[in-house]
PDB file of N, CA and C in Angstrom:
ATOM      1  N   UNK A   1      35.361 107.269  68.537  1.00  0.00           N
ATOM      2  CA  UNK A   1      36.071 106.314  69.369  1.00  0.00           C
ATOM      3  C   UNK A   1      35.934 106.754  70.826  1.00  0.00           C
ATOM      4  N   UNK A   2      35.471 106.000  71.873  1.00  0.00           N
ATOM      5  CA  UNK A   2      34.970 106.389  72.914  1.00  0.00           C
ATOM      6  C   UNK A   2      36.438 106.114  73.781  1.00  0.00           C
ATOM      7  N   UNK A   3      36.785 107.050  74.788  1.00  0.00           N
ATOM      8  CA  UNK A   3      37.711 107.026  75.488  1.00  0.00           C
ATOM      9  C   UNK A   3      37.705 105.835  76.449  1.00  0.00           C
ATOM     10  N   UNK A   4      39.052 105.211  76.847  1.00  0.00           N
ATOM     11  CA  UNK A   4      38.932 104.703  78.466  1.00  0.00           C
ATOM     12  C   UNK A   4      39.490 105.300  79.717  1.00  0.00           C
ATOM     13  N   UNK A   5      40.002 106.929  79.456  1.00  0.00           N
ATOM     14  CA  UNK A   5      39.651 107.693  80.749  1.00  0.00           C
ATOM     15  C   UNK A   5      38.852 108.164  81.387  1.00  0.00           C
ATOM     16  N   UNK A   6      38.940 107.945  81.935  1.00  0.00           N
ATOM     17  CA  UNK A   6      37.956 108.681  83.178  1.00  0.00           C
ATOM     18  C   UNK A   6      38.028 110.167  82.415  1.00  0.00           C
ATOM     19  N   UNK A   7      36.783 110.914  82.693  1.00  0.00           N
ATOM     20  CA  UNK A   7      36.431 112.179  81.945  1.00  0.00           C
ATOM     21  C   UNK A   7      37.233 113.366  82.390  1.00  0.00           C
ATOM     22  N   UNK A   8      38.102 113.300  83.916  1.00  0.00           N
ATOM     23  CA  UNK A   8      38.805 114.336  84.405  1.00  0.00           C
ATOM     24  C   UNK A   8      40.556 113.681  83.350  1.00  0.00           C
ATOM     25  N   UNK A   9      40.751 113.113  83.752  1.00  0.00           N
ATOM     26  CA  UNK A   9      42.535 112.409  83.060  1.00  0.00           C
ATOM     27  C   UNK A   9      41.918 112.986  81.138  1.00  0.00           C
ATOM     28  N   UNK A  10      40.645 112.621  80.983  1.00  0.00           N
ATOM     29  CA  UNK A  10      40.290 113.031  79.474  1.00  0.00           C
ATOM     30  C   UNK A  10      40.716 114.642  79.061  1.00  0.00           C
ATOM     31  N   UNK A  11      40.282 114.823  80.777  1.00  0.00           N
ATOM     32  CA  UNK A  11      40.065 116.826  80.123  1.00  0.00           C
ATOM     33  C   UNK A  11      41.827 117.169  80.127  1.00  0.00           C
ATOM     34  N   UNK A  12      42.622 116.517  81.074  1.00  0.00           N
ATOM     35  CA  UNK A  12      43.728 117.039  81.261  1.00  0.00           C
ATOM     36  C   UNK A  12      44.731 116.582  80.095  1.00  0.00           C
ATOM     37  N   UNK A  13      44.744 115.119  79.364  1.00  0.00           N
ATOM     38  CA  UNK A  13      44.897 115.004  78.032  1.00  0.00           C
ATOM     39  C   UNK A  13      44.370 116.248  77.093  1.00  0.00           C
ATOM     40  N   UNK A  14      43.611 116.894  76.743  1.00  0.00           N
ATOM     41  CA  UNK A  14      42.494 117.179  75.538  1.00  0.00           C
ATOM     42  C   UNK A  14      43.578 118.778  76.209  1.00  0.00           C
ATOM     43  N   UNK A  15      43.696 119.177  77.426  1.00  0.00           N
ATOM     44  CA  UNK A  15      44.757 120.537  77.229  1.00  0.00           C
ATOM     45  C   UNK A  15      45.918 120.805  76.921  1.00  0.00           C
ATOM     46  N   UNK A  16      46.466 119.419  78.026  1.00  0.00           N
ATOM     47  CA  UNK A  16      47.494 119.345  77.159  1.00  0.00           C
ATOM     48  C   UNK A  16      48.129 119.414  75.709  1.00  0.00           C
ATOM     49  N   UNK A  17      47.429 118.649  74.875  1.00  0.00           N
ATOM     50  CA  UNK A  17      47.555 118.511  73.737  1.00  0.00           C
ATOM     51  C   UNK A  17      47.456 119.987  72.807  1.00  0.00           C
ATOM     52  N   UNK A  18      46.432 120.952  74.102  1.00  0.00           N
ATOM     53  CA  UNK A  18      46.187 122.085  73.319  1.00  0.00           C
ATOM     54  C   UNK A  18      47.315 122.833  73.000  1.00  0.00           C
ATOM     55  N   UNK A  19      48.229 122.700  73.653  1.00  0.00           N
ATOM     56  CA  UNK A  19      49.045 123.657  74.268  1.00  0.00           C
ATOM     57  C   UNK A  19      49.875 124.107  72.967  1.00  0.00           C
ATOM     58  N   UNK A  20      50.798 125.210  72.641  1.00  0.00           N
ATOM     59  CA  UNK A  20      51.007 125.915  71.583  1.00  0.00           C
ATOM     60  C   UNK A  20      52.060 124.966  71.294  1.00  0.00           C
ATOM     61  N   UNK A  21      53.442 124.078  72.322  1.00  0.00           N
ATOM     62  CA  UNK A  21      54.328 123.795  71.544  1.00  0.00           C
ATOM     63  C   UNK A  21      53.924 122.039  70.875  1.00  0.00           C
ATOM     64  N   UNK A  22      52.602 122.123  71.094  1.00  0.00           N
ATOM     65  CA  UNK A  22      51.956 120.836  70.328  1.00  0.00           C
ATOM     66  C   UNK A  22      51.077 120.741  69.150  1.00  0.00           C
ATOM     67  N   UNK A  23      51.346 121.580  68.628  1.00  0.00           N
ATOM     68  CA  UNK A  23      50.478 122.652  67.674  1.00  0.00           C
ATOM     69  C   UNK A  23      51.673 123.234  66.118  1.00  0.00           C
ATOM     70  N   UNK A  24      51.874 121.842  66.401  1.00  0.00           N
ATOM     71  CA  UNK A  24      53.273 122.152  65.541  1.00  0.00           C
ATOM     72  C   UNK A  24      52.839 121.855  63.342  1.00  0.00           C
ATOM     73  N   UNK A  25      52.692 122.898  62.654  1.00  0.00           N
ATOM     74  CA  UNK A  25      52.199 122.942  61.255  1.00  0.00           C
ATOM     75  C   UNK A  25      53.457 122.090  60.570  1.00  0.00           C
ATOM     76  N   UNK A  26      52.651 121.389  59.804  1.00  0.00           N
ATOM     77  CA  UNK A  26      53.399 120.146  59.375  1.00  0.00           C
ATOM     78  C   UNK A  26      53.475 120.358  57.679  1.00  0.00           C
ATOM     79  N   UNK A  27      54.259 120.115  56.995  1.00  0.00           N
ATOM     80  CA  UNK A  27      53.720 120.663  55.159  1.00  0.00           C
ATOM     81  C   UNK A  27      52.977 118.660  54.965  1.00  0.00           C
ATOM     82  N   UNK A  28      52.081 118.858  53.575  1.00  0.00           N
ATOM     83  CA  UNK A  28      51.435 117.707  53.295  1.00  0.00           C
ATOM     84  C   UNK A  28      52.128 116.502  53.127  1.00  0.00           C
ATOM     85  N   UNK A  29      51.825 115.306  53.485  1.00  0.00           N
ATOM     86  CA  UNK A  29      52.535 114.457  53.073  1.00  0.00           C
ATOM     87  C   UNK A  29      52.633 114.079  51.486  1.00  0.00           C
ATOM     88  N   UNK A  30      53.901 113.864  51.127  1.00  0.00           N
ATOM     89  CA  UNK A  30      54.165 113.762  49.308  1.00  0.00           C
ATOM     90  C   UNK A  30      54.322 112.003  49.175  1.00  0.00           C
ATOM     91  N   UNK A  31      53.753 111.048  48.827  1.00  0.00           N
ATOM     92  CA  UNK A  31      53.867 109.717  48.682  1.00  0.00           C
ATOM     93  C   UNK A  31      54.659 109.992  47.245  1.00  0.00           C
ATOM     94  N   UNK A  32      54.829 110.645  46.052  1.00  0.00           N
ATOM     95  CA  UNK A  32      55.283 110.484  45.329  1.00  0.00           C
ATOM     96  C   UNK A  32      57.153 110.847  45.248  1.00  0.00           C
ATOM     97  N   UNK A  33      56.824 111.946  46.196  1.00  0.00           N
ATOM     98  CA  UNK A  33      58.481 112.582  46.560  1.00  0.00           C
ATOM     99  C   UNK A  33      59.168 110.734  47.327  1.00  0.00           C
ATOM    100  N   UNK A  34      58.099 110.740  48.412  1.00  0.00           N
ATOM    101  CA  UNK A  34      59.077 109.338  48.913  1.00  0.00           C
ATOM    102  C   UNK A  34      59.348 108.517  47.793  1.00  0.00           C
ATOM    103  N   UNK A  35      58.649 107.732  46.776  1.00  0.00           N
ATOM    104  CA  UNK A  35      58.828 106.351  46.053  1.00  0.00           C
ATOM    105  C   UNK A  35      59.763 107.519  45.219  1.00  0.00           C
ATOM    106  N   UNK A  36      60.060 108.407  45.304  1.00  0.00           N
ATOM    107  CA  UNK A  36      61.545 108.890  44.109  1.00  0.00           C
ATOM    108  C   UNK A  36      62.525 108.807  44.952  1.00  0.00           C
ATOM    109  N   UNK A  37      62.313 109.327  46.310  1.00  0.00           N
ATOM    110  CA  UNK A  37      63.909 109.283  47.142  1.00  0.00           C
ATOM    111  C   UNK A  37      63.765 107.690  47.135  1.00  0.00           C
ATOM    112  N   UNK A  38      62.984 106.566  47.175  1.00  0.00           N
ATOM    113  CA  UNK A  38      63.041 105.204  47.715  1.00  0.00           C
ATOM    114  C   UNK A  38      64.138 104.081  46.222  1.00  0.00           C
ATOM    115  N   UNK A  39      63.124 104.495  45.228  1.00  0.00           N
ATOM    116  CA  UNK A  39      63.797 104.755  43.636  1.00  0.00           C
ATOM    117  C   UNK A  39      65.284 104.725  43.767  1.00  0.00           C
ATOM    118  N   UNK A  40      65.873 105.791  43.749  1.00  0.00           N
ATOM    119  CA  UNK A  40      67.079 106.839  43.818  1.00  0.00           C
ATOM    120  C   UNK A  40      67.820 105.841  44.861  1.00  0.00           C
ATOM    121  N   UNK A  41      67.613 105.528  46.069  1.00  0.00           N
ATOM    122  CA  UNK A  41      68.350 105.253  46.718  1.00  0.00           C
ATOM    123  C   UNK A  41      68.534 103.411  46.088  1.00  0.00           C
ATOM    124  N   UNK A  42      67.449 103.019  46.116  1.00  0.00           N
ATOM    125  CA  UNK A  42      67.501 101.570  45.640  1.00  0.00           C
ATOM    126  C   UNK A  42      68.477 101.524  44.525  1.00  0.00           C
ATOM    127  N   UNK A  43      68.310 101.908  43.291  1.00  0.00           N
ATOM    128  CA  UNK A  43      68.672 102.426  42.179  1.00  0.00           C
ATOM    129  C   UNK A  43      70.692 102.696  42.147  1.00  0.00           C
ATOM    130  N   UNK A  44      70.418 103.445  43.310  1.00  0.00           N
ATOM    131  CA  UNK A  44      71.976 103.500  43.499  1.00  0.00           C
ATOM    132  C   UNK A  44      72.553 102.702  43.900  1.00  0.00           C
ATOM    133  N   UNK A  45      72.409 101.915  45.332  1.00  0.00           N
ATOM    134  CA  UNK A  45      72.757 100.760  45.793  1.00  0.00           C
ATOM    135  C   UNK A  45      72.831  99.720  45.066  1.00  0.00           C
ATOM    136  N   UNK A  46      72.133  99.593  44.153  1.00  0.00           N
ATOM    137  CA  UNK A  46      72.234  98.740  42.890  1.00  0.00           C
ATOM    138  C   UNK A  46      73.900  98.778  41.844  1.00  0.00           C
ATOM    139  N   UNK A  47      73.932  99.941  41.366  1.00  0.00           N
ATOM    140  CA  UNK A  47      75.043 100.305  40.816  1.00  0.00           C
ATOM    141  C   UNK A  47      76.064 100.434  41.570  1.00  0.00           C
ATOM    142  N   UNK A  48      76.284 100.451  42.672  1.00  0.00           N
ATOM    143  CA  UNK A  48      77.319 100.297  44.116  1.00  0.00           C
ATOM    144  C   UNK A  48      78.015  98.918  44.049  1.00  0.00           C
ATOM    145  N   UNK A  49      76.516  98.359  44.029  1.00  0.00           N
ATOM    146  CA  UNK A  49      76.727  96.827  44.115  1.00  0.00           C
ATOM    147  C   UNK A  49      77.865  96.329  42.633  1.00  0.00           C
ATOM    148  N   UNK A  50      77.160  96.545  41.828  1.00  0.00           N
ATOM    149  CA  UNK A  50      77.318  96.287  40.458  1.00  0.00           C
ATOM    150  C   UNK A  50      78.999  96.483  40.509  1.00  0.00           C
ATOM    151  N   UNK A  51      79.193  97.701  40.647  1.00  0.00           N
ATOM    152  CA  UNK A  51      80.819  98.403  40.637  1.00  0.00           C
ATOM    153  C   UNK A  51      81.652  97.134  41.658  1.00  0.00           C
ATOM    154  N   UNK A  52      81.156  96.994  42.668  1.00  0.00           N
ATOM    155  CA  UNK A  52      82.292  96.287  43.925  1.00  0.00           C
ATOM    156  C   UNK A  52      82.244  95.392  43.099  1.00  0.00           C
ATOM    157  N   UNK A  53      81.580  94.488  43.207  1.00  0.00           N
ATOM    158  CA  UNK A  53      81.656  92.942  42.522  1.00  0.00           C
ATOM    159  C   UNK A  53      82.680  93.421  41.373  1.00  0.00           C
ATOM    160  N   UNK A  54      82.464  94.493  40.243  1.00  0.00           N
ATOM    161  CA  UNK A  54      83.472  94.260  38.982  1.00  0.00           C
ATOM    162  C   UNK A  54      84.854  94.445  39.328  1.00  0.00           C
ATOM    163  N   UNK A  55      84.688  95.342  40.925  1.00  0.00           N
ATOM    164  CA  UNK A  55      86.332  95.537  40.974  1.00  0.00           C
ATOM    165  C   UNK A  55      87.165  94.315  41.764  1.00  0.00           C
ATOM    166  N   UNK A  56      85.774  93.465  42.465  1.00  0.00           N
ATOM    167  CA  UNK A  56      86.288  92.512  43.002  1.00  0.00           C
ATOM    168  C   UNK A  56      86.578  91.136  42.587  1.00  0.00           C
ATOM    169  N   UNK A  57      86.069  91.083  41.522  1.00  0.00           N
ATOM    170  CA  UNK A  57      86.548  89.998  40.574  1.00  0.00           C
ATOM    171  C   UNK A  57      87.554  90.200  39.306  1.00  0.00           C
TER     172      UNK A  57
END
């Protein structure tokens, strides 16, 4: 992907970025951990639901 800075604003981006507190180690992303917390939370809100309505009728 070819930049649209100018090659000096490029270099001062490209150090910035170097810099140690941007350099931050991240653990892998888990798609399966999310759709269980997404699950879980849906799942509950469901039975939330379920409960009000019985106490409200």
């Amino acid at each position: 992907m070819t930049s649209r800075l100018n090659p000096d604003d490029q270099q001062h981006v490209e150090e910035y970025l170097q810099l140690s507190q941007h350099q931050v180690e991240r653990k892998p992303f888990r798609p399966w951990l999310l759709l269980g917390v997404v699950l879980i939370v849906v799942i509950g809100l469901g039975l939330l639901s379920r409960l009000l309505s019985y106490l409200t009728l």
